[in-house]
Protein backbone atom coordinates (compact mmCIF):
# COMPACT_ATOMS: atom_id res chain seq x y z
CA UNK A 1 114.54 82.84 122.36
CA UNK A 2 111.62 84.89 124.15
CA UNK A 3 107.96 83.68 123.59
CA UNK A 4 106.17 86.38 121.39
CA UNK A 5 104.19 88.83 123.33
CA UNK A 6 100.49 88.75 123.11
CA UNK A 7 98.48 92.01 124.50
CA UNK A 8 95.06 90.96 124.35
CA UNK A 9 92.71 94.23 123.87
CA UNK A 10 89.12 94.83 125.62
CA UNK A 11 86.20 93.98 123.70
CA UNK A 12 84.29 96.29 125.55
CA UNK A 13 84.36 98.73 122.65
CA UNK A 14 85.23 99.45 119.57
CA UNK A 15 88.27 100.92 118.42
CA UNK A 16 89.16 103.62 115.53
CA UNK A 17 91.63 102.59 113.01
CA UNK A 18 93.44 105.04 110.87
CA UNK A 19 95.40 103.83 107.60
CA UNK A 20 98.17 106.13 106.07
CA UNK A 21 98.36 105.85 102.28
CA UNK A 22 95.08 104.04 102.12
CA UNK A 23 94.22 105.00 98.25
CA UNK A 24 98.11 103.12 97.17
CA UNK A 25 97.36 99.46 96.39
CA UNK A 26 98.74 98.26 100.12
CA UNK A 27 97.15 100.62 101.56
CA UNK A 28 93.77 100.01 99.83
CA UNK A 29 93.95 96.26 100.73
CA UNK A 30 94.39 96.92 104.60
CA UNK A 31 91.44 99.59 104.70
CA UNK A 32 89.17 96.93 103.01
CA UNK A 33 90.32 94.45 105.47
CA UNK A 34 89.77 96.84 108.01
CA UNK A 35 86.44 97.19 106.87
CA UNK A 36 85.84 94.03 105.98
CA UNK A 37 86.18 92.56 109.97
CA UNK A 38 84.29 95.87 111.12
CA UNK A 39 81.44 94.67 109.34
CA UNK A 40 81.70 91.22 111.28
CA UNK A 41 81.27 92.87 114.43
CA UNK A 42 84.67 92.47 115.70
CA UNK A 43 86.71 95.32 118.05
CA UNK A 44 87.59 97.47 114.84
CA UNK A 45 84.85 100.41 114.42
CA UNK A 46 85.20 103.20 111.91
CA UNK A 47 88.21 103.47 109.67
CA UNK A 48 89.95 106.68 108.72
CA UNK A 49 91.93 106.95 105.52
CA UNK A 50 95.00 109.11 105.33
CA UNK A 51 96.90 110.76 102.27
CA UNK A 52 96.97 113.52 99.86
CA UNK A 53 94.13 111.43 97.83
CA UNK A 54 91.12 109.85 98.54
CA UNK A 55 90.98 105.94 97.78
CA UNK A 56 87.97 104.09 96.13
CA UNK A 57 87.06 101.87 99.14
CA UNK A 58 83.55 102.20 100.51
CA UNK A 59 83.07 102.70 103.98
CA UNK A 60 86.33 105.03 104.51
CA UNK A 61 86.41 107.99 106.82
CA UNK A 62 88.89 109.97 104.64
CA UNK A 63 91.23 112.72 106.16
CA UNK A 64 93.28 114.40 103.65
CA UNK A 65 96.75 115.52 104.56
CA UNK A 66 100.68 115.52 103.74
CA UNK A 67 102.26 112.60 105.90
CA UNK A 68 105.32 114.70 106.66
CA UNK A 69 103.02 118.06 107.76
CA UNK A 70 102.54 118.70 111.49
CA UNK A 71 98.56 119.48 110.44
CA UNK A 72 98.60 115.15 110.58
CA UNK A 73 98.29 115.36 114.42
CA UNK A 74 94.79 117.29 113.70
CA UNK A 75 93.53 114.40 111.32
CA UNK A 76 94.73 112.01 114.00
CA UNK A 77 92.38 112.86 116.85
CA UNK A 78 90.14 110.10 118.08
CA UNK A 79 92.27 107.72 116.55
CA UNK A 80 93.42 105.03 118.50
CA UNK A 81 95.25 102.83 116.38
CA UNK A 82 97.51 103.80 113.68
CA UNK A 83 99.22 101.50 110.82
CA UNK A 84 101.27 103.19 108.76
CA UNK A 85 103.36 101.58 105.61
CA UNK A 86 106.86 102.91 105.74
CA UNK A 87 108.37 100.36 102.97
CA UNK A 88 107.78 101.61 99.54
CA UNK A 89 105.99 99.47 96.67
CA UNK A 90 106.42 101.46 94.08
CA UNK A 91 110.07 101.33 92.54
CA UNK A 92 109.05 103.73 89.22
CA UNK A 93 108.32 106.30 92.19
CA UNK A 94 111.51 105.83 93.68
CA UNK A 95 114.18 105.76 90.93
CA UNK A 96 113.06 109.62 90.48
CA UNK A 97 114.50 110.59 93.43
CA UNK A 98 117.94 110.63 94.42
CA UNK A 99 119.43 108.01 97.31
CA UNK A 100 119.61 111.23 99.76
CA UNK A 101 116.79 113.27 98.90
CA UNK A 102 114.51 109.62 99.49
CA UNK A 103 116.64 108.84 102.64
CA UNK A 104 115.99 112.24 104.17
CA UNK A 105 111.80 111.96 102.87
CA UNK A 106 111.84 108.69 105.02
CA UNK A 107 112.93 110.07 108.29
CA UNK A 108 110.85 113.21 107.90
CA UNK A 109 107.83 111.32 107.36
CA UNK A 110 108.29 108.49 110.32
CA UNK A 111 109.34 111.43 112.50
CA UNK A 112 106.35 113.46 111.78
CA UNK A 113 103.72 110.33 112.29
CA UNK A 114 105.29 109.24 115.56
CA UNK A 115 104.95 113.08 116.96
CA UNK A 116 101.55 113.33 115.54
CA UNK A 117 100.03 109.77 116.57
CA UNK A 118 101.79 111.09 120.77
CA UNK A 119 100.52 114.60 120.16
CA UNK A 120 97.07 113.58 119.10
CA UNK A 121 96.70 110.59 122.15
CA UNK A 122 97.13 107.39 119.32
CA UNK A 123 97.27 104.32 121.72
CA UNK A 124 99.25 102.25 119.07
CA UNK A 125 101.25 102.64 115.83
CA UNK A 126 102.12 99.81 113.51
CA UNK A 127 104.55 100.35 111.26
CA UNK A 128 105.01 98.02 108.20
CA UNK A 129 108.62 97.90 107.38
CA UNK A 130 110.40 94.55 106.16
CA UNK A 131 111.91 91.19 106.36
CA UNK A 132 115.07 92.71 104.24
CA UNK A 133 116.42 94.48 107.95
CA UNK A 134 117.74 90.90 109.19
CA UNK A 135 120.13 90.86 106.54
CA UNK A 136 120.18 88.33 103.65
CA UNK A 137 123.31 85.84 104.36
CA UNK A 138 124.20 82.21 103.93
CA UNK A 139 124.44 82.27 107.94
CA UNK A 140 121.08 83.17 108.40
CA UNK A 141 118.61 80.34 110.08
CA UNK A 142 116.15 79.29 108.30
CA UNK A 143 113.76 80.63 109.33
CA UNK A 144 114.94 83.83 110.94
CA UNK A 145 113.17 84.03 114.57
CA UNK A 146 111.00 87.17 115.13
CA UNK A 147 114.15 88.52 117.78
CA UNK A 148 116.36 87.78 115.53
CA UNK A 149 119.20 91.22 115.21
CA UNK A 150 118.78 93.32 112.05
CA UNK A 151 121.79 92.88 110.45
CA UNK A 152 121.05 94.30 107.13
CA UNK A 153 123.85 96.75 105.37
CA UNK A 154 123.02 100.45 106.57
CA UNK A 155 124.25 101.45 103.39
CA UNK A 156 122.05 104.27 100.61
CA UNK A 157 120.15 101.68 99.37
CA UNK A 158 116.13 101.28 100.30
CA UNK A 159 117.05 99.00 103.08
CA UNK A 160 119.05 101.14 104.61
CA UNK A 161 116.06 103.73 104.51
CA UNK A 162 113.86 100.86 106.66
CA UNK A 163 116.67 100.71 109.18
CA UNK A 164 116.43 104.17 109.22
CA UNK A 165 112.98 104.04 110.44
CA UNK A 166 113.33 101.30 112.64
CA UNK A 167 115.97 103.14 114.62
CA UNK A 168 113.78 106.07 114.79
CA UNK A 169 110.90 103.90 116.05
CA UNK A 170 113.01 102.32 118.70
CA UNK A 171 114.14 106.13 120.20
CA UNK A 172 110.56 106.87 120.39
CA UNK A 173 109.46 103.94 122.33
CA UNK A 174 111.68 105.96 125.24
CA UNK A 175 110.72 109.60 124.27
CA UNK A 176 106.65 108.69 124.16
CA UNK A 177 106.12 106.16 126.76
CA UNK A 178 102.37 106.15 126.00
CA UNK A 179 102.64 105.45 122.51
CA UNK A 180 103.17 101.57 122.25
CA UNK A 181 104.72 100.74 118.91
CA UNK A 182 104.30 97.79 117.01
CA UNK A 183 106.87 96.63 113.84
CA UNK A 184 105.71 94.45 110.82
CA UNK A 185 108.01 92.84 108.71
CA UNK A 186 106.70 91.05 105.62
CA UNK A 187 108.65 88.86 103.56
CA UNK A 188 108.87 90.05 99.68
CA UNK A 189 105.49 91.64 98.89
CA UNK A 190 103.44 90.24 96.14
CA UNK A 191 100.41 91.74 94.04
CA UNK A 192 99.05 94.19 91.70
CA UNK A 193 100.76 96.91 92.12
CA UNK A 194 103.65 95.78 93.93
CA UNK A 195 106.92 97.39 92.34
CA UNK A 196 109.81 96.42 94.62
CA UNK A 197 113.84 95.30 94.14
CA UNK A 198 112.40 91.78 94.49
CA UNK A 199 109.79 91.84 91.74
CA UNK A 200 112.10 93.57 89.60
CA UNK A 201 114.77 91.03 90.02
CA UNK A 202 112.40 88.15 88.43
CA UNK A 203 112.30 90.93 85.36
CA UNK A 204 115.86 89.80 84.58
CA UNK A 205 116.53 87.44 81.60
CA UNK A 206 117.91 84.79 84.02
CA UNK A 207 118.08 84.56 87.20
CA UNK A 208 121.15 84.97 89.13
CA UNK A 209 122.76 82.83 91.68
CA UNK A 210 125.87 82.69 92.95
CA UNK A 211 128.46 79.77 93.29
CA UNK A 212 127.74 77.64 96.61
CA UNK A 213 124.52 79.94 97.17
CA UNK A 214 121.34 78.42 98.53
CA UNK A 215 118.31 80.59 99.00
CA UNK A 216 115.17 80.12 100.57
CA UNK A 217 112.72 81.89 98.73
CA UNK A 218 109.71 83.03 100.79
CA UNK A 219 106.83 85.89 99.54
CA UNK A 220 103.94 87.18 101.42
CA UNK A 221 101.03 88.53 99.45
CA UNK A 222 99.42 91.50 100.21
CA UNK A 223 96.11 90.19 101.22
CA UNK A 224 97.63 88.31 103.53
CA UNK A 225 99.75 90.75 105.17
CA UNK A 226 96.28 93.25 104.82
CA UNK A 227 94.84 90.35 107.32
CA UNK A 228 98.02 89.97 109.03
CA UNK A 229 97.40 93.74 110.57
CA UNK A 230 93.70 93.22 111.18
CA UNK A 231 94.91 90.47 113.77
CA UNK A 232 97.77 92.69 114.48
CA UNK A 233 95.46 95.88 115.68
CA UNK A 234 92.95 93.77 117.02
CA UNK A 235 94.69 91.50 119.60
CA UNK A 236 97.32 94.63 119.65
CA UNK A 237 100.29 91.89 118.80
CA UNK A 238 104.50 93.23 119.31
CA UNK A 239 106.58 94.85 119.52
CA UNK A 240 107.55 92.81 116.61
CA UNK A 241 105.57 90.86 114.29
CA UNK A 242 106.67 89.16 111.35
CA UNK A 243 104.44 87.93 108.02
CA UNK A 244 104.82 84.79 105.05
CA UNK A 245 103.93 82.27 103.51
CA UNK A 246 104.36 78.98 105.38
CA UNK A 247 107.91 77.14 104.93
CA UNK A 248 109.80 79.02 101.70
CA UNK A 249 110.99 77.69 98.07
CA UNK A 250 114.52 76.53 96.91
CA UNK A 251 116.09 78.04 94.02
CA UNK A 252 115.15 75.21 92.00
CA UNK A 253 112.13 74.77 93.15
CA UNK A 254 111.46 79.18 91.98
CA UNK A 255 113.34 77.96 88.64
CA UNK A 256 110.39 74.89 87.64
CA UNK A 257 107.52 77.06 88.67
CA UNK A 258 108.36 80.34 87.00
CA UNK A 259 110.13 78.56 84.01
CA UNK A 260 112.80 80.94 84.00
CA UNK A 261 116.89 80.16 83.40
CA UNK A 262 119.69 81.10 85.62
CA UNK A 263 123.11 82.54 85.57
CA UNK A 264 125.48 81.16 88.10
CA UNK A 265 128.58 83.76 89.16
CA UNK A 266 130.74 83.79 91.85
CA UNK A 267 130.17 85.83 94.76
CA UNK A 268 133.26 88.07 93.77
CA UNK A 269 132.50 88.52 90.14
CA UNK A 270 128.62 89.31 90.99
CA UNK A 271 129.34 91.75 93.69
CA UNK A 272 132.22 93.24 91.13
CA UNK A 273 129.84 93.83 88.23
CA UNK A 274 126.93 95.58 90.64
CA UNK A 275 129.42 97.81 92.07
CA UNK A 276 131.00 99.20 88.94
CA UNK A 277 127.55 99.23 87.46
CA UNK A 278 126.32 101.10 90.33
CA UNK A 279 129.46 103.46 90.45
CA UNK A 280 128.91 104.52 86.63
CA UNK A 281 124.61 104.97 87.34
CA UNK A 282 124.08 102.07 86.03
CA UNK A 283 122.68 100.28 89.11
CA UNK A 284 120.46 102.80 90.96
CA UNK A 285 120.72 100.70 94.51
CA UNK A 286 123.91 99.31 95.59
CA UNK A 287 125.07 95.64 95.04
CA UNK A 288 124.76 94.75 98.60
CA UNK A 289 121.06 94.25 97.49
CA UNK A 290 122.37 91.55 95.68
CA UNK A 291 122.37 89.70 98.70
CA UNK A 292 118.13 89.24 98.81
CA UNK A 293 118.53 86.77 95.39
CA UNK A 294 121.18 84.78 96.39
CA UNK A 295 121.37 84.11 100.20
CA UNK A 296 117.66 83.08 102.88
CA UNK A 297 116.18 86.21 104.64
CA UNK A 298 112.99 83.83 105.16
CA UNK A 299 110.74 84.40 108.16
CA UNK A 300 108.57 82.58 110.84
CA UNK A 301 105.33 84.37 111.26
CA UNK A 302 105.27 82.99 115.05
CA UNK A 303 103.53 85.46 116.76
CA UNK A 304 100.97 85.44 114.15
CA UNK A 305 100.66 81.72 114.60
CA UNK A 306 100.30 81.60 118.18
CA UNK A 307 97.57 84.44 117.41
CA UNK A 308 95.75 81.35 115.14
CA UNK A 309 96.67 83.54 111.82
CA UNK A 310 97.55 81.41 108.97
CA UNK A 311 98.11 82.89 105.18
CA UNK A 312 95.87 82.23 102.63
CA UNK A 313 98.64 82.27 99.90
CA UNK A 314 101.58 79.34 99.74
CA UNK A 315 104.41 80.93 97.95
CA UNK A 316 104.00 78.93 94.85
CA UNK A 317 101.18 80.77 94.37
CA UNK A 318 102.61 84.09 95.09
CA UNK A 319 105.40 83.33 92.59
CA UNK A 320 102.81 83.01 89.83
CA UNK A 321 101.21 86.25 91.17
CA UNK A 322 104.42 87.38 90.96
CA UNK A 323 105.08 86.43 87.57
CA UNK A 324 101.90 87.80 86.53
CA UNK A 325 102.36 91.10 87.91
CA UNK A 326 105.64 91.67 86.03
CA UNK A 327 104.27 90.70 82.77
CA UNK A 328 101.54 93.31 82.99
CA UNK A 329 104.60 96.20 84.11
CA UNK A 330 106.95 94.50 81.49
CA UNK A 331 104.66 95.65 79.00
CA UNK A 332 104.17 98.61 79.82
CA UNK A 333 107.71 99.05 80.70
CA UNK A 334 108.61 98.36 77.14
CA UNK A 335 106.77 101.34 75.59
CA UNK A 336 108.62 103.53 78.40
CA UNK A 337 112.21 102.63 78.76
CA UNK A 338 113.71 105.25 78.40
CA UNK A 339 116.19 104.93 81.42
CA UNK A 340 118.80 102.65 81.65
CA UNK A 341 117.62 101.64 85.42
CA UNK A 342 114.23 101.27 84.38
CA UNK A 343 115.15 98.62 81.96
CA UNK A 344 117.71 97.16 84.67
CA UNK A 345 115.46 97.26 87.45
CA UNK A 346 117.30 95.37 90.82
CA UNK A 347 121.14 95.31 90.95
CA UNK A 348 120.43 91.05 90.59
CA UNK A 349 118.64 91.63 87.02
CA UNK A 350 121.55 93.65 85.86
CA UNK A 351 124.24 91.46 87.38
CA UNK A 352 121.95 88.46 85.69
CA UNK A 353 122.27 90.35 82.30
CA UNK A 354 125.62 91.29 82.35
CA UNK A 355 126.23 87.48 83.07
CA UNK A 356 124.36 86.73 80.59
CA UNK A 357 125.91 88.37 78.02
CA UNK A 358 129.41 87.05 79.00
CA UNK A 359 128.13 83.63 78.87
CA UNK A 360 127.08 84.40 75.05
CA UNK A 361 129.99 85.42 73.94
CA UNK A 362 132.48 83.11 75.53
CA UNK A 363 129.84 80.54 73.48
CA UNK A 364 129.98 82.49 70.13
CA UNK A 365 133.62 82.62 70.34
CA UNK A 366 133.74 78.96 71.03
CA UNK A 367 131.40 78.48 67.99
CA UNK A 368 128.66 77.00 69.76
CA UNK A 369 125.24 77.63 68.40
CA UNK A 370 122.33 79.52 70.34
C-alpha cells in the first residue's frame, strides 16, 4: 500500500472557503468549524455559505443559489476551496423521490459543482461521499486501507448514487487538470439530524445479523468529520481521505451498549425477505444494503493520523448519540407514519421485523409464553 499523500499549503495567506448546503445540520457543523479555526488565526479566512437558504451561523458570507444551476460558478468566484456534501442525511427527504429521479438529481448536481468550482478558478474541491463505496463483505480487512477498491453494489440504491459521483469526480480529475479534487469518506454519520439507512436500521425492533456474520461496527460523528475537513482544506490532504472513530465495535459489544435484541437469519433467508419486500414497495432501497448491518466496512483514518487528527468521539459514544437521535425521530415518526417505508426505514429493520415476527409465531405455535 502507498503512503497517504500530504500537500502542505502556504501560510502566506489566507484562503476562502466555500461550504455547499451550509444551513443542513452537516453543513452547519463544518461552516462553524470553519469559522471556528478562522478565528484562531489559522490559513482559513472568510467563509462563504452556499444553498437555497441561509443558515443561522454567525460569521457566514452567504451566497444563495440552486446547486444544480450554472449561476453557482458566479457565487463561486474568489473561492478557493470548495467542500461540498454529496451523501445525503436526510432519509424522510429521500424516500419522496423515486430511485431514478434521485439518481439523475445526484449527477446533475456533482456535474454542475465540478464545472462551476473549474469555470470560476476553485483551487480545490472536497467532496464528502462515504465509507459504504468499499463494499460491506465478510472479506473485507479490518480496517479497510484508504486505497482500498470500491467495491460496493452499483445497484439503485443510495450507494450506488455515491459511486455515481465518485466516478464522475474521477473523469474530471482528467477533463480539469487545475482543479485538484479531494474525496472524504466517513464511516456511518452520527448526530442531530442525521437520517441515514444506518440510523434507521437501529430503529428496528431487533437487530439483525446473519448466521456466521461478524461486523465491525465503526461511526464517525459529525463534529468530528466537521474537524476532519478543517484539517482536510487546510493542509489540502488526498486525493482520498477517510474519517472514524478509532478501532470499531463487535456486534455484541453494539448489543450491551444500546440494550437492544437481535434476530439471527441466514444470509439466504435475509437477502430473500429484502428482495421480495423490496419488489412489492415494501423496502424502498434494495437488500444489497443489507450488507452494511451484517458484514465490516470499517475504516482507518490514516491520512488524517499522519496529519496529527484524532476524533473526539469513540464509537461507544456515538452509539448512544445514535440511540438518542432515533428516539427523538421515533417520536415524531410515530405521529406521522403514514407510509409503510417510513415505519420500515433500512431494508435491515424490515428484514429484522419480518424475522421477528416469524420467530413469534413459530413460539406461539409451540406454546411458549412471551
Amino acid at each position: 500500500m502507498s503512503s497517504p499523500r500530504v500537500r502542505i499549503r502556504s501560510r502566506r495567506t489566507t484562503m476562502t472557503v466555500a461550504v455547499t448546503g451550509a444551513a443542513t445540520p452537516v453543513g452547519d457543523r463544518i461552516a462553524r468549524a470553519l469559522l471556528a479555526r478562522s478565528a484562531a488565526g489559522s490559513a482559513i479566512g472568510t467563509v462563504v455559505g452556499l444553498g437555497t437558504e441561509r443558515g443561522s451561523a454567525d460569521g457566514v458570507h452567504w451566497r444563495l443559489a440552486d446547486l444544480d444551476s450554472p449561476e453557482l460558478a458566479g457565487c463561486l468566484r474568489g473561492v478557493d476551496t470548495l467542500v461540498h456534501v454529496a451523501a445525503s442525511t436526510n432519509l424522510s427527504a429521500d424516500l419522496k423521490m423515486s430511485a431514478r429521479t434521485r439518481r439523475e438529481w445526484a449527477i446533475r448536481q456533482i456535474q454542475t459543482v465540478v464545472i462551476s468550482a473549474a469555470a470560476a478558478g476553485v483551487a480545490r474541491l472536497v467532496v464528502v461521499t462515504s465509507a459504504m463505496t468499499y463494499g460491506a463483505s465478510p472479506a473485507n480487512a479490518v480496517p479497510l486501507p484508504e486505497d482500498a477498491p470500491l467495491a460496493a453494489d452499483p445497484d439503485e440504491g443510495m450507494v450506488g448514487d455515491l459511486l455515481a459521483v465518485e466516478q464522475i469526480l474521477r473523469a474530471a480529475g482528467e477533463v480539469h487538470p487545475g482543479l485538484a479534487i479531494t474525496v472524504v469518506r466517513p464511516a456511518a454519520l452520527v448526530g442531530t439530524g442525521i437520517d441515514t439507512i444506518i440510523t434507521r436500521h437501529f430503529e428496528a425492533p431487533r437487530l439483525l445479523t446473519v448466521k456466521g456474520g461478524s461486523p465491525a461496527w465503526q461511526f464517525c460523528h459529525v463534529e468530528d468529520l466537521a474537524n476532519a475537513l478543517v484539517t482536510t482544506v487546510e493542509l489540502g490532504l488526498g486525493p482520498v481521505v477517510t474519517v472514524g472513530s478509532q478501532g470499531w465495535m463487535t456486534q455484541a459489544e453494539v448489543e450491551s451498549a444500546s440494550g437492544m435484541l437481535r434476530v439471527e437469519l441466514s444470509e439466504s433467508m435475509a437477502l430473500g425477505i429484502g428482495q421480495r419486500l423490496h419488489r412489492v414497495g415494501i423496502l424502498p432501497f434494495p437488500a444489497s444494503d443489507l450488507a452494511y448491518a451484517v458484514y465490516p466496512w470499517a475504516i482507518s483514518s490514516a491520512t488524517l493520523g499522519e496529519a496529527g487528527w484524532q476524533p473526539a468521539y469513540d464509537n461507544v459514544t456515538c452509539l448512544g448519540v445514535l440511540i438518542e437521535s432515533i428516539r427523538g425521530h421515533h417520536g415524531m415518526a410515530a405521529r406521522r407514519l403514514d407510509r409503510k417505508d417510513a415505519a420500515l426505514g433500512a431494508a435491515s429493520a424490515a428484514v429484522a421485523l419480518v424475522g421477528t415476527a416469524a420467530i413469534m409465531r413459530r413460539r406461539r405455535r409451540k406454546g411458549v409464553g412471551t
